[in-house]
N, C-alpha and C. Protein backbone atom coordinates (compact mmCIF):
# COMPACT_ATOMS: atom_id res chain seq x y z
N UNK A 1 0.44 3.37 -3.41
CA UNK A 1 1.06 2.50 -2.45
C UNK A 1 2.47 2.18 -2.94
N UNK A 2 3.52 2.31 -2.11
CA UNK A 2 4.91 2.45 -2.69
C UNK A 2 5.57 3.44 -1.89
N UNK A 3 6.92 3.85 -2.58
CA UNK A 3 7.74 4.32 -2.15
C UNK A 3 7.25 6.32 -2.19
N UNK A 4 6.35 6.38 -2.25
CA UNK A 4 5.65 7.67 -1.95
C UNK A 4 4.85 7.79 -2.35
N UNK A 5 3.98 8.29 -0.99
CA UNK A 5 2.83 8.43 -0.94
C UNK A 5 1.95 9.38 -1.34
N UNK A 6 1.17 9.64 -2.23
CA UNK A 6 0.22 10.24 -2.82
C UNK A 6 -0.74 10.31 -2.19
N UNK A 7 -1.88 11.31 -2.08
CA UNK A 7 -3.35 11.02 -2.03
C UNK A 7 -4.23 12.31 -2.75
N UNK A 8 -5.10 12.02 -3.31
CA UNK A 8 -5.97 12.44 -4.34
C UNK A 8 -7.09 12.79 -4.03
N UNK A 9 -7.97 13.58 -4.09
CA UNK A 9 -9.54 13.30 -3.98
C UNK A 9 -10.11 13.63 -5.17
N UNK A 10 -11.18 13.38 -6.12
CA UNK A 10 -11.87 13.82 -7.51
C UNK A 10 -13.11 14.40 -6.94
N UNK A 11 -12.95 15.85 -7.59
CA UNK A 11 -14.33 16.66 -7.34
C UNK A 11 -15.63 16.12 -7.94
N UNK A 12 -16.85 17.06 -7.60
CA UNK A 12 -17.84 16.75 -8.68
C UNK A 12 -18.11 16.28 -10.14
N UNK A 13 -16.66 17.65 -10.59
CA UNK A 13 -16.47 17.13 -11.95
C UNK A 13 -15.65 16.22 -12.27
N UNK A 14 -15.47 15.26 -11.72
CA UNK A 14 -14.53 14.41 -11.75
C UNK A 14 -13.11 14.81 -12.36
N UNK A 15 -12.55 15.41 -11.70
CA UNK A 15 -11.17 16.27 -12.04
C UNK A 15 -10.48 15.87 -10.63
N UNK A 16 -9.12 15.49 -10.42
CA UNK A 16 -8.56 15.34 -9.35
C UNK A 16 -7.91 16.19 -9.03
N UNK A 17 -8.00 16.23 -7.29
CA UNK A 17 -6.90 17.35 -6.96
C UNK A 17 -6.02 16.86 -5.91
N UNK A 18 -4.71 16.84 -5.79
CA UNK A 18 -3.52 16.48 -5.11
C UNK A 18 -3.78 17.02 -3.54
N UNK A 19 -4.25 15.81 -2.77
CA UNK A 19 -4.14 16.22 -1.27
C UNK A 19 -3.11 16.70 -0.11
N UNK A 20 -2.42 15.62 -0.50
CA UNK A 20 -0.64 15.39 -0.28
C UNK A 20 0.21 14.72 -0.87
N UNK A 21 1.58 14.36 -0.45
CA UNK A 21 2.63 13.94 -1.20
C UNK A 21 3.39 13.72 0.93
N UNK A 22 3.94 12.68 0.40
CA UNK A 22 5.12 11.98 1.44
C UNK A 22 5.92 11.49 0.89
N UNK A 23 7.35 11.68 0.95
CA UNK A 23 8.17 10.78 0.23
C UNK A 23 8.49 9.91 1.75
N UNK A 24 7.67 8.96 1.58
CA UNK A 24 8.03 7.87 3.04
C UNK A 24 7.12 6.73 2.21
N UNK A 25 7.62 5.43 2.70
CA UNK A 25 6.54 4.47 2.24
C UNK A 25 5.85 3.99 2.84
N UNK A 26 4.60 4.03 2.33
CA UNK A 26 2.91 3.57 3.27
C UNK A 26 2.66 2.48 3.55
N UNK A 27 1.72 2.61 4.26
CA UNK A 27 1.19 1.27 5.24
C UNK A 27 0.98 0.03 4.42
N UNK A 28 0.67 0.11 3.12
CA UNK A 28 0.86 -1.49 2.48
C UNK A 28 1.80 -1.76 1.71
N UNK A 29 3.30 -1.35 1.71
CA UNK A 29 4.78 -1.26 1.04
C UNK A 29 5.13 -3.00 1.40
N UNK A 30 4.48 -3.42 2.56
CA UNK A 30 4.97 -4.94 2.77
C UNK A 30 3.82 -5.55 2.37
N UNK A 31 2.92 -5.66 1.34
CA UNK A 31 1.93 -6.36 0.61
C UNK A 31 2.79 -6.52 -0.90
N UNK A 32 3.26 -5.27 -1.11
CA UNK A 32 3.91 -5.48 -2.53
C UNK A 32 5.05 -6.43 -2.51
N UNK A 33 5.87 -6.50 -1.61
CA UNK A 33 7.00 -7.21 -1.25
C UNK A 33 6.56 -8.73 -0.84
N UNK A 34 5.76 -9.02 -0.12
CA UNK A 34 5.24 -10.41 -0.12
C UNK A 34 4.45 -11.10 -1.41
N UNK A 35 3.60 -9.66 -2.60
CA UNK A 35 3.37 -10.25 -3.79
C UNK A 35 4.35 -10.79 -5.04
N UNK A 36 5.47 -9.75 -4.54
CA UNK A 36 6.71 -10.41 -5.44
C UNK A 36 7.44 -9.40 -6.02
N UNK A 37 7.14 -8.25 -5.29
CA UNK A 37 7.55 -6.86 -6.08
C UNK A 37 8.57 -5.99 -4.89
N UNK A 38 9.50 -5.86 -4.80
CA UNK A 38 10.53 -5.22 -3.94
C UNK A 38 10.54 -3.89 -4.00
N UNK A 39 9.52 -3.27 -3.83
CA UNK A 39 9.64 -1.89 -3.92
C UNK A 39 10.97 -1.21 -3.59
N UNK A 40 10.89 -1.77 -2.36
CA UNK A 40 12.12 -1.14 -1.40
C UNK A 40 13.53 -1.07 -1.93
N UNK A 41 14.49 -2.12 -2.65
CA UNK A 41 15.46 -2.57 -3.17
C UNK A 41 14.73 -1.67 -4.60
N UNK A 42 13.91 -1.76 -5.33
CA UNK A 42 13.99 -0.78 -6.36
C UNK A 42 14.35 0.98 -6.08
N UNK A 43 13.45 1.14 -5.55
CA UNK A 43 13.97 2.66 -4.88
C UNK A 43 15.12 2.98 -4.61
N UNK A 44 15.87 2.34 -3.91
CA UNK A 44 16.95 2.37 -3.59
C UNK A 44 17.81 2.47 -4.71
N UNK A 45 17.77 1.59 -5.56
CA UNK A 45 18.29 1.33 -7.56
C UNK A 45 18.44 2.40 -7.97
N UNK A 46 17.08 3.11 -7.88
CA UNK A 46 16.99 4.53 -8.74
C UNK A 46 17.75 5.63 -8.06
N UNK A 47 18.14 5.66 -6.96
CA UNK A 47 18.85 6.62 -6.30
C UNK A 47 20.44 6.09 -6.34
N UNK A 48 20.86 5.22 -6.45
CA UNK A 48 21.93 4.32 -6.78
C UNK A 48 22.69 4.72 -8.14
N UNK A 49 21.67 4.52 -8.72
CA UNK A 49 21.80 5.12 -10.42
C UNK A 49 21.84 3.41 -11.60
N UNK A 50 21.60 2.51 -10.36
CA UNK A 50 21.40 1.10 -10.44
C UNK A 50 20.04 1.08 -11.74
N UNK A 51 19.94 -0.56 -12.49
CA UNK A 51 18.38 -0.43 -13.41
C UNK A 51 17.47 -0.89 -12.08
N UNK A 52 16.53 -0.08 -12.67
CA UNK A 52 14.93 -0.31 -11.84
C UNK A 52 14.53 -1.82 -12.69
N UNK A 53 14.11 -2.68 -11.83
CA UNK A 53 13.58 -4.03 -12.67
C UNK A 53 12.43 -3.68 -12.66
N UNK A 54 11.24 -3.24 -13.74
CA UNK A 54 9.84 -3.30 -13.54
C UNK A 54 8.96 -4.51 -13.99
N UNK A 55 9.83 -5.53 -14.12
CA UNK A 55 9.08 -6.65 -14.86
C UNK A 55 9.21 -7.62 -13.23
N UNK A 56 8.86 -7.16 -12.66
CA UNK A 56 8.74 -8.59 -11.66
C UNK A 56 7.57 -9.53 -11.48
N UNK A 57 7.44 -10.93 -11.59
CA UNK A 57 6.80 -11.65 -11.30
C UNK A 57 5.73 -11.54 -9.98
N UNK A 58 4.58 -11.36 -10.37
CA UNK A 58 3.63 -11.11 -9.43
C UNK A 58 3.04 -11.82 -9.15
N UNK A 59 2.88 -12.11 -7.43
CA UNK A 59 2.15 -13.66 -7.19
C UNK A 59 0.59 -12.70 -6.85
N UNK A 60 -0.08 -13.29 -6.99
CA UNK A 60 -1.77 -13.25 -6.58
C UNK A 60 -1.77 -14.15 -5.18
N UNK A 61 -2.79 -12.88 -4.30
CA UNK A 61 -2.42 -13.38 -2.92
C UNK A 61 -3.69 -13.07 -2.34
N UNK A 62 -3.98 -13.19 -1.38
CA UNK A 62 -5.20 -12.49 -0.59
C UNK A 62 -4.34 -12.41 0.84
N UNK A 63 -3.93 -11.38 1.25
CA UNK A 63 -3.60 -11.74 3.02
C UNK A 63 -4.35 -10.41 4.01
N UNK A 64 -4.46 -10.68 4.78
CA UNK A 64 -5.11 -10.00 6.04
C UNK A 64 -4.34 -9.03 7.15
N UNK A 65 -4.46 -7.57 6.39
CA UNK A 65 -3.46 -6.94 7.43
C UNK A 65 -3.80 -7.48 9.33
N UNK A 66 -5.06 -6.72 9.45
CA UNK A 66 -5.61 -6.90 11.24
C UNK A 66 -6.90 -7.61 11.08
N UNK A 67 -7.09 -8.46 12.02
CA UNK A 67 -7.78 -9.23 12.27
C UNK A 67 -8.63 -9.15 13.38
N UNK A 68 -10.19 -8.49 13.88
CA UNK A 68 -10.51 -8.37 15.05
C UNK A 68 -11.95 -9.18 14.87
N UNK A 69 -12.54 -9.83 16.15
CA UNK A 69 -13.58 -10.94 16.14
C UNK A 69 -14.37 -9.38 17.59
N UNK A 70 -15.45 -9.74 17.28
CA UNK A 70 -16.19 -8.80 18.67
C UNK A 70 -17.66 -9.79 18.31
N UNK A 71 -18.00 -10.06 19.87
CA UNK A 71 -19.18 -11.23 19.59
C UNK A 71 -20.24 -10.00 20.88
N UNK A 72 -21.21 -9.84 19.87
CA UNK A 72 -22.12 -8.98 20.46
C UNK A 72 -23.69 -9.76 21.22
N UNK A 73 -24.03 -8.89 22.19
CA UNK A 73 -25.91 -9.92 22.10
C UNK A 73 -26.50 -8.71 22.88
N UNK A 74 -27.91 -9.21 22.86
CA UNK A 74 -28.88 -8.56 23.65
C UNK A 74 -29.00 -9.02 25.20
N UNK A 75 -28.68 -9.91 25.48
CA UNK A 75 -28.47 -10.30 26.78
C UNK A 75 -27.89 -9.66 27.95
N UNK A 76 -27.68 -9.24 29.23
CA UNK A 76 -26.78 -8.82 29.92
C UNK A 76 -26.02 -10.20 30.44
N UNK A 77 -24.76 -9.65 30.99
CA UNK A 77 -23.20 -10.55 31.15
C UNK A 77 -24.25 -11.33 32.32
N UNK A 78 -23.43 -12.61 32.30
CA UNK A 78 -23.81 -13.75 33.61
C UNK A 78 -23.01 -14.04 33.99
């Protein structure tokens, strides 16, 4: 999760093998940034030729990307 995207799968033998690669940033790039970590402004650094800060203060968070309620029954509608 970050400024490129990886994905992996581990075989039987537990050995990994490289699924893909994206250099785009993934769907939770704004979790790191609300924990306290600027991915985005770092990346940018390293292509800049700017220092990468890797010591950033990390808040502990719990937040909720989507939120859906579905209220089910055995009944038919009235």
């Amino acid at each position: 999760n970050g400024c490129v995207n990886m994905e992996f799968i581990e075989d039987g033998r537990g050995q990994y093998h490289m699924l893909e690669c994206n250099p785009r940033f993934s769907g939770g790039v704004e979790f790191s940034c609300m924990a306290g970590y600027d991915c985005v402004t770092e990346h940018l650094h390293c292509f800049e030729g700017k220092p990468v800060d890797t010591r950033a203060e990390i808040t502990e968070m719990y937040i909720a990307r989507k939120f859906e309620e579905y209220i089910t029954g055995t009944g038919g509608a009235r």
